[in-house]
C-alpha atoms as a PDB file:
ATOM      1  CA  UNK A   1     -74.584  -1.570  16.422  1.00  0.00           C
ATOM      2  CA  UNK A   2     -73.231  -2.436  19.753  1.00  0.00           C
ATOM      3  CA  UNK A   3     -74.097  -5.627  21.645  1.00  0.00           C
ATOM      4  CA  UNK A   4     -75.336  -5.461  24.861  1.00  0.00           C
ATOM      5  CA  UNK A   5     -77.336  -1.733  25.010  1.00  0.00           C
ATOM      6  CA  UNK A   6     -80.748  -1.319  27.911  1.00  0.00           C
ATOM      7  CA  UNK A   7     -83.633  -1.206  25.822  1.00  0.00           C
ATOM      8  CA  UNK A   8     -85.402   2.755  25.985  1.00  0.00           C
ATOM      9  CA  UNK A   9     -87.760   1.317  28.789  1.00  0.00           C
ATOM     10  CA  UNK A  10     -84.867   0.885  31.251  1.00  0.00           C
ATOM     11  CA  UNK A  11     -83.871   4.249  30.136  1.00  0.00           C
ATOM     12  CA  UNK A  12     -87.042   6.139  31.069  1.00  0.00           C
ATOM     13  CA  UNK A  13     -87.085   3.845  34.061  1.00  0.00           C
ATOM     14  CA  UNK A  14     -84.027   5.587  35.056  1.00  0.00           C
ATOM     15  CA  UNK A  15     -85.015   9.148  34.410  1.00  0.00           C
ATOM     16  CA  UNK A  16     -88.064   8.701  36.366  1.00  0.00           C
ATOM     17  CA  UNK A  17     -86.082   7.088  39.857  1.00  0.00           C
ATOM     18  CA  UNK A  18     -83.209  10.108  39.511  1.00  0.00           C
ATOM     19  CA  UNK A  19     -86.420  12.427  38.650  1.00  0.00           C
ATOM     20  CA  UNK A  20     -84.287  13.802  35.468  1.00  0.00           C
ATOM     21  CA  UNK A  21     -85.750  15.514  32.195  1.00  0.00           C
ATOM     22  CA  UNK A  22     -84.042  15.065  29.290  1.00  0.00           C
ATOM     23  CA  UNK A  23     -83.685  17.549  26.549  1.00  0.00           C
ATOM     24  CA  UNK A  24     -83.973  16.165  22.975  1.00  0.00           C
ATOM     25  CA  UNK A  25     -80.444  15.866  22.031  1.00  0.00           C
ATOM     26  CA  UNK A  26     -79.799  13.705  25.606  1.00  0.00           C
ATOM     27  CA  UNK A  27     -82.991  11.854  24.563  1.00  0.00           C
ATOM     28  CA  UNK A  28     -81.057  10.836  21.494  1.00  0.00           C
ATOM     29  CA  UNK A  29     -77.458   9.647  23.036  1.00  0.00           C
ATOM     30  CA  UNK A  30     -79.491   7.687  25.688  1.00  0.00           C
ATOM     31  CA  UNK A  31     -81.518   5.722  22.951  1.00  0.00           C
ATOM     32  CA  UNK A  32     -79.078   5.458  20.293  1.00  0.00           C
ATOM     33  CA  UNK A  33     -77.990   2.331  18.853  1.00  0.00           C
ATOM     34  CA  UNK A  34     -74.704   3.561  17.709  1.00  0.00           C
ATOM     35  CA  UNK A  35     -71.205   1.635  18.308  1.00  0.00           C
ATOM     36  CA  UNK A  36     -69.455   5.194  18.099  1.00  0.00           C
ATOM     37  CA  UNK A  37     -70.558   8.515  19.287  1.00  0.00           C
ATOM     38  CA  UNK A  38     -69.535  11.513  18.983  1.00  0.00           C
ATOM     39  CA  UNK A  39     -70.905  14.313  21.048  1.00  0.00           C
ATOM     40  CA  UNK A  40     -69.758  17.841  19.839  1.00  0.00           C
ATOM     41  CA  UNK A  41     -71.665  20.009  22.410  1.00  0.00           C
ATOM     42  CA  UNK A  42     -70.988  23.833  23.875  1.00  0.00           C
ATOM     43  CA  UNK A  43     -69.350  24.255  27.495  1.00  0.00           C
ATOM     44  CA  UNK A  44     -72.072  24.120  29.853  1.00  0.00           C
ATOM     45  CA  UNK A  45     -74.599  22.169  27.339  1.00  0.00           C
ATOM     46  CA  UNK A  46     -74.926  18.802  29.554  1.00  0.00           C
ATOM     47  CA  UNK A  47     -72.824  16.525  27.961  1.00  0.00           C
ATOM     48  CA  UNK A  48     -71.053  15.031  30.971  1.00  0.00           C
ATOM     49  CA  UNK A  49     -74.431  14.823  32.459  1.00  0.00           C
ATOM     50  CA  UNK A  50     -75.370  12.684  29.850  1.00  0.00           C
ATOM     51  CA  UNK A  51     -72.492  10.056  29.825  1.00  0.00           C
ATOM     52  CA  UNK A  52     -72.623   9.744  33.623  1.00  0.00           C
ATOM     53  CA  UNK A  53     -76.088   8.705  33.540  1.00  0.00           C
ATOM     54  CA  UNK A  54     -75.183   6.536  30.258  1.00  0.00           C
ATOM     55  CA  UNK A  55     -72.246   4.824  32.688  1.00  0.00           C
ATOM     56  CA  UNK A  56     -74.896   4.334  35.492  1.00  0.00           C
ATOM     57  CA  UNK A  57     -77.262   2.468  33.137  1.00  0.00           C
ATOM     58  CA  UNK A  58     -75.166   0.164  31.327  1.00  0.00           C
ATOM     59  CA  UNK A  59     -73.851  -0.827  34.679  1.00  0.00           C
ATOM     60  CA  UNK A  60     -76.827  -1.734  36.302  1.00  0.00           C
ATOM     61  CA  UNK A  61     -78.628  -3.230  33.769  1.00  0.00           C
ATOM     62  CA  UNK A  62     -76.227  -5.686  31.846  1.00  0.00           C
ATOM     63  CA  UNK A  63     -74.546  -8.089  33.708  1.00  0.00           C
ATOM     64  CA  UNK A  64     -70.560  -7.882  34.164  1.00  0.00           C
ATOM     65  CA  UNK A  65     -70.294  -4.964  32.377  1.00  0.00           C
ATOM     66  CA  UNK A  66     -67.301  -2.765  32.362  1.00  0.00           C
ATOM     67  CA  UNK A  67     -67.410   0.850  31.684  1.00  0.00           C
ATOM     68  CA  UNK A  68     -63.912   2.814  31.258  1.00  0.00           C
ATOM     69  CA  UNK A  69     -64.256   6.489  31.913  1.00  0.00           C
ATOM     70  CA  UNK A  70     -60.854   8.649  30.474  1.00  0.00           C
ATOM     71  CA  UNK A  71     -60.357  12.084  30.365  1.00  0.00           C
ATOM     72  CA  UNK A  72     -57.690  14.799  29.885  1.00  0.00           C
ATOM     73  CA  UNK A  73     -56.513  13.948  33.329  1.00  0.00           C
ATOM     74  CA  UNK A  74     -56.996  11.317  36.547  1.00  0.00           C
ATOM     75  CA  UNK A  75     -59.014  14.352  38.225  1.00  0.00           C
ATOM     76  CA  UNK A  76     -61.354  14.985  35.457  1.00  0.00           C
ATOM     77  CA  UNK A  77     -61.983  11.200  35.059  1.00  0.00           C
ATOM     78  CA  UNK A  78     -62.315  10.953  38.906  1.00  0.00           C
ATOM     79  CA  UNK A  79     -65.464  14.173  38.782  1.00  0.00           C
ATOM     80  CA  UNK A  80     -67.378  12.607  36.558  1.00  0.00           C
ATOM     81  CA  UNK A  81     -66.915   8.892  38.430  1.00  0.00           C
ATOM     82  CA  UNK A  82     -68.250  11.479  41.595  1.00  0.00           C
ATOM     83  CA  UNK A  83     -70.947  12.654  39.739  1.00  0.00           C
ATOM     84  CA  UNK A  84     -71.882   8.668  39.090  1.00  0.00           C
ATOM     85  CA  UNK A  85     -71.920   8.353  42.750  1.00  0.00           C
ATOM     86  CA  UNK A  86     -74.244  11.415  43.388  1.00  0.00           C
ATOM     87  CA  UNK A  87     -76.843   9.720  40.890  1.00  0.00           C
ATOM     88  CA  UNK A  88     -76.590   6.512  43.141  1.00  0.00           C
ATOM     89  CA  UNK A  89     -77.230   8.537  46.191  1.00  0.00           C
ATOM     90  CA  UNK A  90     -80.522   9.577  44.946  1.00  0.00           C
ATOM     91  CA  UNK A  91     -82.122   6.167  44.580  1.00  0.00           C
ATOM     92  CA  UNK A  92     -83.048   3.682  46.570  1.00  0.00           C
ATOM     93  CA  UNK A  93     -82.557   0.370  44.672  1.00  0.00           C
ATOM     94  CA  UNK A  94     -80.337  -1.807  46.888  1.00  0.00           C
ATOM     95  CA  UNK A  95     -77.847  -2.981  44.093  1.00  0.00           C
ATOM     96  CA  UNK A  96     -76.913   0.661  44.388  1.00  0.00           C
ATOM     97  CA  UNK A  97     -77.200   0.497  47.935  1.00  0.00           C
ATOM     98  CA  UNK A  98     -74.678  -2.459  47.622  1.00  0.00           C
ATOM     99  CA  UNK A  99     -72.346  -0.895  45.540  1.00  0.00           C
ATOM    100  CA  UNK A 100     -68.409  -0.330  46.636  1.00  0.00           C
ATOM    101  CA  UNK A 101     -67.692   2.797  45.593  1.00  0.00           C
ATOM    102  CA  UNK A 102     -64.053   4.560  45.670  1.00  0.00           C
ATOM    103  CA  UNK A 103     -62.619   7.438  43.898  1.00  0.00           C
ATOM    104  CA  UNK A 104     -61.235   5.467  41.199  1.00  0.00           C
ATOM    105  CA  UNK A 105     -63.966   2.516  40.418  1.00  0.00           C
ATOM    106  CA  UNK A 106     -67.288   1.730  41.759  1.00  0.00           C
ATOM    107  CA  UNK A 107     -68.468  -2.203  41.850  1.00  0.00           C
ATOM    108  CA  UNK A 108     -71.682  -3.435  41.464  1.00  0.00           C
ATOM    109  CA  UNK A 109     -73.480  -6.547  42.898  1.00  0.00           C
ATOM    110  CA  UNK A 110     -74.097  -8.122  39.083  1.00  0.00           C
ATOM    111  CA  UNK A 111     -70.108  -7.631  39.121  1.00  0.00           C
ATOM    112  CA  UNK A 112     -70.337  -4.515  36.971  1.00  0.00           C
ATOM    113  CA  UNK A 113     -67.489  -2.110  37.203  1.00  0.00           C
ATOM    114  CA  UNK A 114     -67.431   1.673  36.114  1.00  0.00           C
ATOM    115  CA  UNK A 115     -63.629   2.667  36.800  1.00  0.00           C
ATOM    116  CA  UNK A 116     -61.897   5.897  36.091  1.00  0.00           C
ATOM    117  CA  UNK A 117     -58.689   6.099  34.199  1.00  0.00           C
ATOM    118  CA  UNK A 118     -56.328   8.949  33.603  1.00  0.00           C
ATOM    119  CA  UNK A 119     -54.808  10.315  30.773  1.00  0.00           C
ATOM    120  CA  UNK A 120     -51.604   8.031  30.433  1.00  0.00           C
ATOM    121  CA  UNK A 121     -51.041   6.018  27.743  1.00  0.00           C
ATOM    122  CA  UNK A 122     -49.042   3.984  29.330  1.00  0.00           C
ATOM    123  CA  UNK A 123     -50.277   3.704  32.403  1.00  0.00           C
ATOM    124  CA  UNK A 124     -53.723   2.410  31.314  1.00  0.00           C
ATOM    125  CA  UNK A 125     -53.247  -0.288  28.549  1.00  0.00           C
ATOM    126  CA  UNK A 126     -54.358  -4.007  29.954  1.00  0.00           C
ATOM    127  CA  UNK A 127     -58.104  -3.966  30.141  1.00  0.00           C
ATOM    128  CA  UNK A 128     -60.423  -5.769  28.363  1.00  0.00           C
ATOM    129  CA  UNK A 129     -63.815  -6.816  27.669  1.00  0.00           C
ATOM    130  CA  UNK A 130     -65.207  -3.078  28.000  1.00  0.00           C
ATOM    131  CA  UNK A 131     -69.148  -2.486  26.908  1.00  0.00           C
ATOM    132  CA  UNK A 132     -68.898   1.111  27.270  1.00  0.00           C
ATOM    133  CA  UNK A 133     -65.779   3.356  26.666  1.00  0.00           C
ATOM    134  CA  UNK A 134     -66.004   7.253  27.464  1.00  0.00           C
ATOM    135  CA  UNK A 135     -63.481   9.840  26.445  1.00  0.00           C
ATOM    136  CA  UNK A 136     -64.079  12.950  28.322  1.00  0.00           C
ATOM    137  CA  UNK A 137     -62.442  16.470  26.563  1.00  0.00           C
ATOM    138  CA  UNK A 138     -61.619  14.647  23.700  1.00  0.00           C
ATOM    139  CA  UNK A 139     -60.400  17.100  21.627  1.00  0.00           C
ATOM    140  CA  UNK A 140     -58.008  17.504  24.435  1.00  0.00           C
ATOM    141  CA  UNK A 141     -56.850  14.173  24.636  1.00  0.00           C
ATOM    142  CA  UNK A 142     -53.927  12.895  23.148  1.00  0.00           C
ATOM    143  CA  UNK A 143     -54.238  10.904  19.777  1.00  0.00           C
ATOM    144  CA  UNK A 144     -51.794   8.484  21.547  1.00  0.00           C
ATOM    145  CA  UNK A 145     -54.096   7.911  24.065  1.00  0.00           C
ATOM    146  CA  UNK A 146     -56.884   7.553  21.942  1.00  0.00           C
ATOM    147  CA  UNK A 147     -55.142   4.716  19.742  1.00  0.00           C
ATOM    148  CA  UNK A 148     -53.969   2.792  22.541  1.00  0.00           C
ATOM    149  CA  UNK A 149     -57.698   2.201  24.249  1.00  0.00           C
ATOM    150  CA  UNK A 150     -59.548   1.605  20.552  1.00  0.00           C
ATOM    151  CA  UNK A 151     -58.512  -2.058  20.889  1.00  0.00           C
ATOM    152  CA  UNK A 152     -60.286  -2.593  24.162  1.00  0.00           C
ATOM    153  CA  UNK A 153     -63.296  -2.796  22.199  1.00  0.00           C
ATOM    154  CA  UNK A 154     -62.242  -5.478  19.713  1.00  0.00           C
ATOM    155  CA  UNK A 155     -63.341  -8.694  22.007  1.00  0.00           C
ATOM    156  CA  UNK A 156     -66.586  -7.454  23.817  1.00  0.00           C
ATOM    157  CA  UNK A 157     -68.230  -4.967  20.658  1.00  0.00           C
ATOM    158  CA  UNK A 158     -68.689  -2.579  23.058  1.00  0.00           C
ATOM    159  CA  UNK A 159     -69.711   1.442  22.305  1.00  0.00           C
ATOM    160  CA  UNK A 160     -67.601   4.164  22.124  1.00  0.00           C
ATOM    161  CA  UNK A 161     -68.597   7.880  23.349  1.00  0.00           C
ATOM    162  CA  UNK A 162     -66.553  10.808  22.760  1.00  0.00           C
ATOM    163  CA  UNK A 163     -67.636  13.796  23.983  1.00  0.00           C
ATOM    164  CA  UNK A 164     -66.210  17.281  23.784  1.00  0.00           C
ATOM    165  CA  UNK A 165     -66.061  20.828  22.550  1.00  0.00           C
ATOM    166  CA  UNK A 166     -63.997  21.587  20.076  1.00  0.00           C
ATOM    167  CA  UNK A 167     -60.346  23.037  20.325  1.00  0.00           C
ATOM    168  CA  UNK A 168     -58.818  23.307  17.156  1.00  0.00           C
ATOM    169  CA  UNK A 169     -58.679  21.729  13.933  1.00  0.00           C
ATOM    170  CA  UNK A 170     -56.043  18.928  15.303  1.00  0.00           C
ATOM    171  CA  UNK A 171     -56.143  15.752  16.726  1.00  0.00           C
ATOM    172  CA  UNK A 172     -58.599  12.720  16.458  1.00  0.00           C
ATOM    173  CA  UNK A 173     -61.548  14.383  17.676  1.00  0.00           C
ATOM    174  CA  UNK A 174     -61.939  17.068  14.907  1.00  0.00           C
ATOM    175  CA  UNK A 175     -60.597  14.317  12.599  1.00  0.00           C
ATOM    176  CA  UNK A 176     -63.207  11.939  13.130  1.00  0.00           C
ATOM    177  CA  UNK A 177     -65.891  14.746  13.400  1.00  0.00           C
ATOM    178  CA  UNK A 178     -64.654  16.467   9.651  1.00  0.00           C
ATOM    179  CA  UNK A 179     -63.989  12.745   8.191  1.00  0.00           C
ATOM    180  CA  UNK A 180     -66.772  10.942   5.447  1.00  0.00           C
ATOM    181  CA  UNK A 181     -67.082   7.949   7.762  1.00  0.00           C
ATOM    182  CA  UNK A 182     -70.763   7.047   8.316  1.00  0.00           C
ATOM    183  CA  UNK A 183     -68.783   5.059  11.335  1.00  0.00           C
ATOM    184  CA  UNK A 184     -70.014   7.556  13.299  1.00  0.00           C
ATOM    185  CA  UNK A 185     -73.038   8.758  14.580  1.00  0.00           C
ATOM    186  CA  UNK A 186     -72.373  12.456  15.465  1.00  0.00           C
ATOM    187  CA  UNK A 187     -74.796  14.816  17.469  1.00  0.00           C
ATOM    188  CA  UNK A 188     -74.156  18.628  17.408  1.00  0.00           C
ATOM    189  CA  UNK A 189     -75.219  20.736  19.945  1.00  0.00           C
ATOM    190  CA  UNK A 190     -75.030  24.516  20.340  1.00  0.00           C
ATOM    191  CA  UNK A 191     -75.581  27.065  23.824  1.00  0.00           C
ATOM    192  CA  UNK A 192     -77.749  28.923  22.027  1.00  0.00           C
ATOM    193  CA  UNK A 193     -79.974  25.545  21.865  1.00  0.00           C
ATOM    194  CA  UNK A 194     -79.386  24.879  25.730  1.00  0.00           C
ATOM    195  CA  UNK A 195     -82.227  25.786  27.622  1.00  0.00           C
ATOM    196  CA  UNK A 196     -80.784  25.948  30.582  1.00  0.00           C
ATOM    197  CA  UNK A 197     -78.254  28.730  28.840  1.00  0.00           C
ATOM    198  CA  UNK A 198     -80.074  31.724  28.829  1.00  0.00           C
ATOM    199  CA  UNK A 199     -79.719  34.318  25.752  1.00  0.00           C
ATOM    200  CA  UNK A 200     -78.976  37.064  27.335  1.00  0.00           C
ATOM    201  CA  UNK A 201     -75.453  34.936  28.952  1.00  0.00           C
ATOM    202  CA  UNK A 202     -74.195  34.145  25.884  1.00  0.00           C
ATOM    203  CA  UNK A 203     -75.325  37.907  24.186  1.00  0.00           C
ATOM    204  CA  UNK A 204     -72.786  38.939  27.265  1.00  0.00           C
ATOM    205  CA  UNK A 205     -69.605  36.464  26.236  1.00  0.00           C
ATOM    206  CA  UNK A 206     -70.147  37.495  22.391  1.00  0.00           C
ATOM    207  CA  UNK A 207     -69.546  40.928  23.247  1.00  0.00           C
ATOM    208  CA  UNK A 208     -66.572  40.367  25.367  1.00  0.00           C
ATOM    209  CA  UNK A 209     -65.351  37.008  24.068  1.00  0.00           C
ATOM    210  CA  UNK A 210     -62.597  37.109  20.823  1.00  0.00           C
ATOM    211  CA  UNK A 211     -64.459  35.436  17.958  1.00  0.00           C
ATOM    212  CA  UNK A 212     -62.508  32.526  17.203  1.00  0.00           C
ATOM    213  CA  UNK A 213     -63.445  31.630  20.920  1.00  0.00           C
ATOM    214  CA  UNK A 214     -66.583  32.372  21.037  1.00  0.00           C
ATOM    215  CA  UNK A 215     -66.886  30.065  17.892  1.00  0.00           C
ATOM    216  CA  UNK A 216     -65.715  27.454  20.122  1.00  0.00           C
ATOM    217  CA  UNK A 217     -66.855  27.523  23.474  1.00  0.00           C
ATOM    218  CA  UNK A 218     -70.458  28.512  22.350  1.00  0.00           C
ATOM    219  CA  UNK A 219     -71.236  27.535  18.631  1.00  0.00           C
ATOM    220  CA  UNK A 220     -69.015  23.844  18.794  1.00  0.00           C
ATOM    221  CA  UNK A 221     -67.213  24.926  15.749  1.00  0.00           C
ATOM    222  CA  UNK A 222     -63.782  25.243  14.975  1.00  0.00           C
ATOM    223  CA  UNK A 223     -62.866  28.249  13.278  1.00  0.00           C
ATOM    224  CA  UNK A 224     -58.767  27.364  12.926  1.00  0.00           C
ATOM    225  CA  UNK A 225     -57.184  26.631   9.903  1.00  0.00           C
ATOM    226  CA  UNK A 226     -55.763  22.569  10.471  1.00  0.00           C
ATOM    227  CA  UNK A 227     -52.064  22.765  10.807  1.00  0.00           C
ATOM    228  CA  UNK A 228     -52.283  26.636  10.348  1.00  0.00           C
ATOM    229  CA  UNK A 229     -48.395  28.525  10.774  1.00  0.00           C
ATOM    230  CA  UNK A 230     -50.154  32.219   9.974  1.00  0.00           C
ATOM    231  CA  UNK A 231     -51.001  34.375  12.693  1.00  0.00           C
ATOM    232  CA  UNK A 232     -55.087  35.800  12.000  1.00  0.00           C
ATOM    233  CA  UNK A 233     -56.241  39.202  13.517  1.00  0.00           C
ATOM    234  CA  UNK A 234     -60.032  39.824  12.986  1.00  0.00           C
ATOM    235  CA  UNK A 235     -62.647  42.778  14.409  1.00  0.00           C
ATOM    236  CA  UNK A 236     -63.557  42.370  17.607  1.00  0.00           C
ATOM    237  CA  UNK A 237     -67.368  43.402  18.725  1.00  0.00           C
ATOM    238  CA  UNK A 238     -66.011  46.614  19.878  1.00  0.00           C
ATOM    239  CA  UNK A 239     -63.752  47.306  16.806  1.00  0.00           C
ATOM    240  CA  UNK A 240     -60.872  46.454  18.569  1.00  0.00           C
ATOM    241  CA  UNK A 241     -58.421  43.871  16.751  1.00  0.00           C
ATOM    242  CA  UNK A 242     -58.787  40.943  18.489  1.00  0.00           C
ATOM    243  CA  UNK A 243     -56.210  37.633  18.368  1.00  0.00           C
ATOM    244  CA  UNK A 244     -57.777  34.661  16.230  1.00  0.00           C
ATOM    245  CA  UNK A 245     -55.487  31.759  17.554  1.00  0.00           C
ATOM    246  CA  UNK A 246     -55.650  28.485  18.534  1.00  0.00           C
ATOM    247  CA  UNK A 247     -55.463  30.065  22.542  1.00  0.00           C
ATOM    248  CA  UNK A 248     -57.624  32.602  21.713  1.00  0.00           C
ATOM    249  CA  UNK A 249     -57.938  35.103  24.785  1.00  0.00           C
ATOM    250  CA  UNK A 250     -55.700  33.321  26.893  1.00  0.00           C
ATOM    251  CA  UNK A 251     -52.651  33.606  24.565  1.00  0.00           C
ATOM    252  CA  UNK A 252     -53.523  37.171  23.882  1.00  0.00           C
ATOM    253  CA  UNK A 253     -53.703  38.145  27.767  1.00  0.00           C
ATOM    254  CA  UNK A 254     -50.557  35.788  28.183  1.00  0.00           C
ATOM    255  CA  UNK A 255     -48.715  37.883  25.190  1.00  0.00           C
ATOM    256  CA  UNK A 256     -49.447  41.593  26.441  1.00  0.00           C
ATOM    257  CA  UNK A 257     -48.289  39.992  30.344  1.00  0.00           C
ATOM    258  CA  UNK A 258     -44.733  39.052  28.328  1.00  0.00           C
ATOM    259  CA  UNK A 259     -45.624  35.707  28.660  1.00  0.00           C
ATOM    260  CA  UNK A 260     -44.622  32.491  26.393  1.00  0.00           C
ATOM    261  CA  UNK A 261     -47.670  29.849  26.855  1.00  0.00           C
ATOM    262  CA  UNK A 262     -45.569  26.175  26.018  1.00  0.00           C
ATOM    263  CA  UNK A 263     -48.106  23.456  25.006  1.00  0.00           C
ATOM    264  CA  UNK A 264     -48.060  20.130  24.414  1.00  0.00           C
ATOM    265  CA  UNK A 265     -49.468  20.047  21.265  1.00  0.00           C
ATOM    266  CA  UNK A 266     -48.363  22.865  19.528  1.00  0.00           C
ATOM    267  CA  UNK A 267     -45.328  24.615  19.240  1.00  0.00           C
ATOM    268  CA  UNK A 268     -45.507  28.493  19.707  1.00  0.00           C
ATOM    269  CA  UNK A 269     -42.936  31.424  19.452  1.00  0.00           C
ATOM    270  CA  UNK A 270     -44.290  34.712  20.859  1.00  0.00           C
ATOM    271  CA  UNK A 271     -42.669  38.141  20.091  1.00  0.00           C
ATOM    272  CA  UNK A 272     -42.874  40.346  22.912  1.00  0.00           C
ATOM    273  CA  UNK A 273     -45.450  42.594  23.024  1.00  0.00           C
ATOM    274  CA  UNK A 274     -44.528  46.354  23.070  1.00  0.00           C
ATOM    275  CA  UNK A 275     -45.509  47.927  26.516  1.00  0.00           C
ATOM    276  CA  UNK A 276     -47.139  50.996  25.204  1.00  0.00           C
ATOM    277  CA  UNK A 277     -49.562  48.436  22.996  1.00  0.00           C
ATOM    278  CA  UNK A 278     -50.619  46.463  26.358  1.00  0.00           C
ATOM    279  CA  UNK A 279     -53.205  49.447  27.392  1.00  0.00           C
ATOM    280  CA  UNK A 280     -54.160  50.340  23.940  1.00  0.00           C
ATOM    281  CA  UNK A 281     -55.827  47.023  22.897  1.00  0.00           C
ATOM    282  CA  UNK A 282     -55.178  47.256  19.507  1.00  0.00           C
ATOM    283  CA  UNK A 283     -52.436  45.293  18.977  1.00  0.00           C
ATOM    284  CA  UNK A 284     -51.935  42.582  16.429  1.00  0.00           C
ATOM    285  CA  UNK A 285     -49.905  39.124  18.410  1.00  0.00           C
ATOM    286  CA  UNK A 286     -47.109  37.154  16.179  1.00  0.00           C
ATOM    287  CA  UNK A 287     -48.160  33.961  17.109  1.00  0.00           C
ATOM    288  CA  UNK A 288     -47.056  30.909  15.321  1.00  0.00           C
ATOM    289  CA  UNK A 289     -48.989  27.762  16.095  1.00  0.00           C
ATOM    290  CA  UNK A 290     -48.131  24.702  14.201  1.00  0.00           C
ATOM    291  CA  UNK A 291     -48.506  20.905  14.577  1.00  0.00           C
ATOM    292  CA  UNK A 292     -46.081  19.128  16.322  1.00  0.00           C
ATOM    293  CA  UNK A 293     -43.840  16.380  14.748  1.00  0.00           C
END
């Protein structure tokens, strides 16, 4: 259990002045007790939603509290710091009112500090003392990255968020999410359990969305095989073959284009794909996707 955490009080408090309602599964992050989170949610579900009002919280209620927002990149970290400020605009409390607010970090009068970082290792080592760390896309985020701002916690026992959806069965994200740990408190959240995601939407993207992606984007699960060097075609909704990969429709539209996608992660090798077979829809990529050394 974390140190310093606003008891639920302050929470509802907070819902009430930024007039919010709270599904169930938010309800749960906002009151949990848990020194590590990890928040396994659809796109769209309301997951940033939930750790920018988490950021906002801890900030003005404990005193000197430092909140580290990373994501996969200094934009991404910088939108949901935005997103902070659009909460603050909506009250009237003057320690908001007070606030010095930048694109970067935003200081509070108790000397709280929610600052955005991006995703450089070594660009961002140095702080310490956090009470609240948040990694944004986390299954994008480098494992390097990930490592190097764990020990930020040590001296302060502050609480750790991740938050993503899944992409792939690599990196620290899907390996703290499959591991036996009870470290962990994880919370699971699918579109089709979104309110705010209507059926009919996501009846739509399974029909036109490969399966493999679908899996991920909609379902939070992650249908590829860890360290997996053999391509997999499956049925598509229409009967076409579609491309299970770990880029799912983007490699495929990238493959019948002529395209090679590089990544970061993962080493690929393409074979061209025969123009007669980039109409037809029915053809089977040779992708290779493998985990880099």
């Amino acid at each position: 259990m974390a140190k310093f955490l606003p008891d639920d009080l302050a929470v509802d408090r907070l819902l009430l002045q930024l007039n919010m309602a709270a599904y169930s599964w938010q309800e749960q992050l906002f009151k949990s007790r848990a020194s590590m989170v990890l928040l396994n949610c659809s796109r769209k579900a309301g997951k940033s939603t939930c750790v920018e009002f988490l950021a906002l919280l801890e900030a003005l209620t404990i005193q000197q509290h430092l909140v580290l927002v990373v994501s996969r990149s200094a934009r991404q970290s910088r939108l949901l710091l935005s997103k902070v400020r659009d909460f603050m605009a909506r009250m009237p409390l003057k320690a908001v009112q007070r606030a010095r607010a930048s694109a970067e970090q935003i200081v509070f009068p108790n000397l709280s500090q929610i600052v955005a970082l991006p995703c450089k290792e070594e660009t961002i080592r140095g702080y310490s003392s956090v009470g609240l760390l948040i990694i944004d896309e986390a299954a994008r985020v480098p494992d390097e990255l990930y490592h190097a701002v764990r020990p930020m916690l040590a001296a302060s026992d502050g609480r750790l968020i991740c938050l993503s959806t899944p992409y792939g069965r690599v990196g620290f994200f899907h390996d703290a999410w499959t591991s036996d740990t009870q470290a962990w408190e994880r919370i699971s959240v699918r579109a089709a359990d979104v309110p705010h995601i209507k059926p009919e939407f996501l009846a739509r993207e399974r029909e036109i969305m490969l399966p493999a992606t679908y899996a991920q984007e909609s379902t939070a699960s992650s249908p590829f095989s860890k360290g997996s060097c053999t391509p997999i075609s499956s049925p598509r909704p229409n009967g076409r073959l579609g491309l299970r990969s770990a880029w799912g429709a983007g490699l495929w539209a990238a493959w019948t284009s002529g395209f090679v996608i590089p990544s970061r992660r993962c080493g690929a090798a393409t074979i061209p794909c025969p123009a007669s077979w980039r109409s037809s829809g029915n053809a089977t990529s040779v992708a290779y996707r493998s985990r880099s050394t």
